[in-house]
N, C-alpha and C. Protein backbone atom coordinates (compact mmCIF):
# COMPACT_ATOMS: atom_id res chain seq x y z
N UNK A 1 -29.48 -57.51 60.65
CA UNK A 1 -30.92 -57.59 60.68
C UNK A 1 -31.46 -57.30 62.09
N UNK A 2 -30.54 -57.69 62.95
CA UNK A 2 -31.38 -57.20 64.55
C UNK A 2 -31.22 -56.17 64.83
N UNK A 3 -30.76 -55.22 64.17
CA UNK A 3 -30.77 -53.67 63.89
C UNK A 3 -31.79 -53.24 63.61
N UNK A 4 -31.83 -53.29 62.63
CA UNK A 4 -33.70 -53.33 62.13
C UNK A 4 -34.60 -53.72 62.72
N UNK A 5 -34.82 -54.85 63.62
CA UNK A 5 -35.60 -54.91 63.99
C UNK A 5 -35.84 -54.35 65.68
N UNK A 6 -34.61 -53.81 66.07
CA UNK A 6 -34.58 -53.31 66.93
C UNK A 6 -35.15 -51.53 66.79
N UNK A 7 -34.69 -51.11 65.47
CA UNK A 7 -34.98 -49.63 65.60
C UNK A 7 -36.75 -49.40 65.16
N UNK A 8 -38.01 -50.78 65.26
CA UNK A 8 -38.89 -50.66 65.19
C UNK A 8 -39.41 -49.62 64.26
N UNK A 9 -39.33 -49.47 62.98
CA UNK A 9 -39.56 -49.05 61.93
C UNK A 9 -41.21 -49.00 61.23
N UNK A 10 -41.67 -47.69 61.36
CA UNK A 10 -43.09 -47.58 60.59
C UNK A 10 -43.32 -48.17 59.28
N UNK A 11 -42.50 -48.24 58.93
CA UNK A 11 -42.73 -48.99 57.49
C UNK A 11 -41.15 -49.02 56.71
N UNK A 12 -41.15 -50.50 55.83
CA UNK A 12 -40.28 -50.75 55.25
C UNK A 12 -40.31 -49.48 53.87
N UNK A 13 -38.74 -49.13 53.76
CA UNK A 13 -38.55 -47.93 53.04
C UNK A 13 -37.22 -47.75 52.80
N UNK A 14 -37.01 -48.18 51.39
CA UNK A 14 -35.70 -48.36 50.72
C UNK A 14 -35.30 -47.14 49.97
N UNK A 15 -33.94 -47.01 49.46
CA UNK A 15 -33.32 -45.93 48.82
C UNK A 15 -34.37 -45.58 47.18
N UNK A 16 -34.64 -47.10 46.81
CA UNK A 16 -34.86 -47.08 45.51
C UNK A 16 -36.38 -46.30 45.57
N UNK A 17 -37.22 -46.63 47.10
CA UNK A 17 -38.34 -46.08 47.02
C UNK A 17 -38.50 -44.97 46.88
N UNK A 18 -37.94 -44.26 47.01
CA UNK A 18 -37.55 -42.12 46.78
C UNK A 18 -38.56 -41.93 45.72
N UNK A 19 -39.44 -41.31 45.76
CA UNK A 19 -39.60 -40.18 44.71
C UNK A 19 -39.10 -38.86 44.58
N UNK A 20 -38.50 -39.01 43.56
CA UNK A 20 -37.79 -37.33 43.86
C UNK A 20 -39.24 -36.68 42.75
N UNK A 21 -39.86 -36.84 42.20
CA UNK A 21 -40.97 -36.21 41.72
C UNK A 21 -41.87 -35.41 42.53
N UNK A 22 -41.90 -36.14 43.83
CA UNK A 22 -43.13 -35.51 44.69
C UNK A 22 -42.92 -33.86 44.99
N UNK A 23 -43.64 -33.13 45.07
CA UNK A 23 -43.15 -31.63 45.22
C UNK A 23 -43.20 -31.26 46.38
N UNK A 24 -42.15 -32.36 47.51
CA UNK A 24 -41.81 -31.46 48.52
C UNK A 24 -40.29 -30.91 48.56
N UNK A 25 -39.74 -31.08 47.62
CA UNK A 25 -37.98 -30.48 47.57
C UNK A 25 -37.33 -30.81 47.86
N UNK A 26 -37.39 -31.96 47.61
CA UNK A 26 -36.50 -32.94 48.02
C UNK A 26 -35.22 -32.80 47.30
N UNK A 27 -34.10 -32.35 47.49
CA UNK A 27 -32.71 -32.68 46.99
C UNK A 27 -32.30 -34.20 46.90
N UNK A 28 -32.37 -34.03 45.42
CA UNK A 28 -31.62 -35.71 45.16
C UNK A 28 -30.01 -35.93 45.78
N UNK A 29 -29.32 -34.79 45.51
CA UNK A 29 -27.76 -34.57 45.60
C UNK A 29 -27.40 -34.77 47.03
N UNK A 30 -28.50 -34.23 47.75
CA UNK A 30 -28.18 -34.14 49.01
C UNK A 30 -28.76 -35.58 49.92
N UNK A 31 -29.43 -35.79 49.71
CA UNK A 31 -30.07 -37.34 49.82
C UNK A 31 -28.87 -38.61 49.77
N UNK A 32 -28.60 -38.39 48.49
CA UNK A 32 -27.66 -39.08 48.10
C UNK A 32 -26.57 -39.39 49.17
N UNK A 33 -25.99 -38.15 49.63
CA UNK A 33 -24.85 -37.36 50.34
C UNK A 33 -25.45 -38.48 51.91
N UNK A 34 -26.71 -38.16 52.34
CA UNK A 34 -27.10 -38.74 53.78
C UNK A 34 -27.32 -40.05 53.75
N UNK A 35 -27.55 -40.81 52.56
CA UNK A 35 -27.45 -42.44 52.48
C UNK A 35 -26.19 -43.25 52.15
N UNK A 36 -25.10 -42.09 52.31
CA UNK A 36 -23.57 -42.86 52.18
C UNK A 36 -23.64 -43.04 54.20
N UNK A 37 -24.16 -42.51 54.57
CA UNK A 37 -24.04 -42.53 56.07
C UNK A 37 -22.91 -41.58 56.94
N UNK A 38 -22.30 -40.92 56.42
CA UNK A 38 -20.84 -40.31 56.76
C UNK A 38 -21.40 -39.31 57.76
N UNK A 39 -22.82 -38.93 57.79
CA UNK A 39 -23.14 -38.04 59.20
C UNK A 39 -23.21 -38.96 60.20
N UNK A 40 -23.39 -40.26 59.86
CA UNK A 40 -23.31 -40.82 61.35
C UNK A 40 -22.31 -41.25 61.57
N UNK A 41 -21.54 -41.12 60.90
CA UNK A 41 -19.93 -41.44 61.01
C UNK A 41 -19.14 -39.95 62.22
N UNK A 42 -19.70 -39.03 61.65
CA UNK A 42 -19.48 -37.76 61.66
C UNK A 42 -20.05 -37.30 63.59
N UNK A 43 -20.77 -38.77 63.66
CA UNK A 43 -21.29 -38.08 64.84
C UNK A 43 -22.51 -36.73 64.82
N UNK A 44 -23.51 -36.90 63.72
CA UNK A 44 -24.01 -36.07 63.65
C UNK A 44 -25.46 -36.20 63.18
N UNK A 45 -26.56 -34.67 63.61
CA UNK A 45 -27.91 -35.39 63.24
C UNK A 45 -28.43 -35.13 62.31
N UNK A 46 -29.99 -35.63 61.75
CA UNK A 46 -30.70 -34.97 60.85
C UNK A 46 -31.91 -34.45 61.26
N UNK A 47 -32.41 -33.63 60.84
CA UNK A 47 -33.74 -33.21 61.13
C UNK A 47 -34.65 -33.12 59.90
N UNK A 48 -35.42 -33.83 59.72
CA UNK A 48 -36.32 -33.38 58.78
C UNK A 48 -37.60 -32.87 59.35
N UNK A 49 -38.03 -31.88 57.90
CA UNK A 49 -38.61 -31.01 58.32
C UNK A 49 -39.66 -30.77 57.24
N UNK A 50 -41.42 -30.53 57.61
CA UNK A 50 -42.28 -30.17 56.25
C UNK A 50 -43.35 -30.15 56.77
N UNK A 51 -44.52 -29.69 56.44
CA UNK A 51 -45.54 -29.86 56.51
C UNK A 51 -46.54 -31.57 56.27
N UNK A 52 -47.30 -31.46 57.30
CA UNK A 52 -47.84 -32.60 57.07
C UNK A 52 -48.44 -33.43 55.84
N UNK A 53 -48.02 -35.06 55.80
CA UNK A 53 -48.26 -35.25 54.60
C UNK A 53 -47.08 -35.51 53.40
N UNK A 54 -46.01 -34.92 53.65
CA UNK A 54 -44.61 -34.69 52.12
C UNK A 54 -44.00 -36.09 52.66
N UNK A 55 -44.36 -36.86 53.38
CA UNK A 55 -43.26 -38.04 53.70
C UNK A 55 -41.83 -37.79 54.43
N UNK A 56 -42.31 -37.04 55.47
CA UNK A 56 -41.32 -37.49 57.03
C UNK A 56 -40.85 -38.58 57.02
N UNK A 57 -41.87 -39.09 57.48
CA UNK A 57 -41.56 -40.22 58.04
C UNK A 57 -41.12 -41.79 57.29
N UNK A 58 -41.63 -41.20 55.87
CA UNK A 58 -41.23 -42.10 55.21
C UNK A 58 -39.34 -41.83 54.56
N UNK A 59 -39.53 -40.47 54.77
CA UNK A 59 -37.48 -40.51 54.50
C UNK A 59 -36.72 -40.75 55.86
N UNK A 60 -37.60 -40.78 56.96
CA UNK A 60 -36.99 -40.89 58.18
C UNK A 60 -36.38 -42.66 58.11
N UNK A 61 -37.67 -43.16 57.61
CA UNK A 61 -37.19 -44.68 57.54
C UNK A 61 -36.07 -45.24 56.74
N UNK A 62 -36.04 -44.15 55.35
CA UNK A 62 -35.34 -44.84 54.47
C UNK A 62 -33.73 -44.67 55.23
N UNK A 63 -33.60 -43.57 55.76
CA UNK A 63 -32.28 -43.15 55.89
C UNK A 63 -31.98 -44.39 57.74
N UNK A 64 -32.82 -44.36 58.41
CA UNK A 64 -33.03 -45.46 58.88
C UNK A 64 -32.66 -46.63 58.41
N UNK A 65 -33.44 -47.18 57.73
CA UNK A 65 -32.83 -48.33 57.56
C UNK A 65 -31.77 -48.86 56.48
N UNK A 66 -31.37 -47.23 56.15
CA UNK A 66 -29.74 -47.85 55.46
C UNK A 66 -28.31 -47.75 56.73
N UNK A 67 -28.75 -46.61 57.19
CA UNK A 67 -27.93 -46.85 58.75
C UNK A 67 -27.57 -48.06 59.13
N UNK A 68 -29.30 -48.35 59.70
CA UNK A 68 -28.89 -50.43 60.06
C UNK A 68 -27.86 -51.09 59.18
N UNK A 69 -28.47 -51.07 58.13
CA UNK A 69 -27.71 -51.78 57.08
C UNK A 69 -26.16 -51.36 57.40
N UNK A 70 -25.80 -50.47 57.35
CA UNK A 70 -24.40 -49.98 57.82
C UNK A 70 -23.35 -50.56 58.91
N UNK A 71 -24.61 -50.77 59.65
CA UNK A 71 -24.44 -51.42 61.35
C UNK A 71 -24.33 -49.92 62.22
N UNK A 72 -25.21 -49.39 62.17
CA UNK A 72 -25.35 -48.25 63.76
C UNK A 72 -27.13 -48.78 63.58
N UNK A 73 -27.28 -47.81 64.75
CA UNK A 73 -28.47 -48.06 65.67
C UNK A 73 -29.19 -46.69 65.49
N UNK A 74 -30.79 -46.62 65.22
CA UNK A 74 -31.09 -45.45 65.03
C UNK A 74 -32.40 -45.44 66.03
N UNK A 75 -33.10 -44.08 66.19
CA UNK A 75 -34.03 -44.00 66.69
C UNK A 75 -34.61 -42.52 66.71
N UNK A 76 -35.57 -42.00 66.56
CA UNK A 76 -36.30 -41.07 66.27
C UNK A 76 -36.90 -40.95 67.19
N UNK A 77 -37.15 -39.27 67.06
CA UNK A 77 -37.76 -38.88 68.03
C UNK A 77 -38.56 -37.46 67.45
N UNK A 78 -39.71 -36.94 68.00
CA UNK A 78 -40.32 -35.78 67.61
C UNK A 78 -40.22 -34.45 68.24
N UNK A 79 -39.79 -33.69 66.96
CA UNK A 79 -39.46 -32.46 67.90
C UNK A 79 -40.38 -31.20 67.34
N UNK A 80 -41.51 -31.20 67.97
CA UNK A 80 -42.60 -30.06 68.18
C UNK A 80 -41.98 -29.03 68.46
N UNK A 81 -42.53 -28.09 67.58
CA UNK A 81 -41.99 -26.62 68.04
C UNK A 81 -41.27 -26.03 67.79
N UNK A 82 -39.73 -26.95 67.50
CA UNK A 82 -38.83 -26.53 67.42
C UNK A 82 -38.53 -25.72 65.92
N UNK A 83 -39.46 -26.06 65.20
CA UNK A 83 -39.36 -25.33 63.94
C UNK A 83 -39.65 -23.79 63.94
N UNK A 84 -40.86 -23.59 64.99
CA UNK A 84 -41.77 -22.24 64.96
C UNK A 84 -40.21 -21.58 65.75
N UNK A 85 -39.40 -22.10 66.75
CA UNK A 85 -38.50 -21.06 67.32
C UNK A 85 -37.08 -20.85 65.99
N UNK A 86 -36.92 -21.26 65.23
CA UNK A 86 -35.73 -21.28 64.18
C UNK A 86 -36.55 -20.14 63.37
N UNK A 87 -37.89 -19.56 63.24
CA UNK A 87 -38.29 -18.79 62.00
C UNK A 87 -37.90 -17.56 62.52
């Protein structure tokens, strides 16, 4: 729990909360795949990515706070721009 409350979290946001209905494209399969945690096992990051509005920040949390749950330490950060140089 002092995981959680250390990685100061915008809002509480669980696995079960997912909508996979919403139409931003969300891959269930692959979702799935990033809440076993094995990229942070892996030593490795995520980036999500969308237009404003599809819930960033709300999958940022979920995958967040199953991490904690895991026991690692997370923290976010914003990366402007970096999308317009990948097109």
């Amino acid at each position: 729990m002092a995981l959680l409350k250390r990685a100061k979290l915008k809002q509480p946001a669980n696995p079960e909360d997912v909508d996979y209905r919403h139409p931003r494209g969300l891959d269930r399969a692959l979702f799935a795949l990033l809440m076993t945690g094995s990229w942070v096992s892996a030593h490795q990051n995520v980036m999500i990515c969308g237009p404003t509005g599809v819930g960033k920040n709300f999958l940022y949390c979920t995958l967040a706070n199953q991490a904690c749950r895991q026991g690692h330490s997370c923290s976010m950060c914003a990366c402007l721009g970096y999308s317009r140089r990948w097109r």
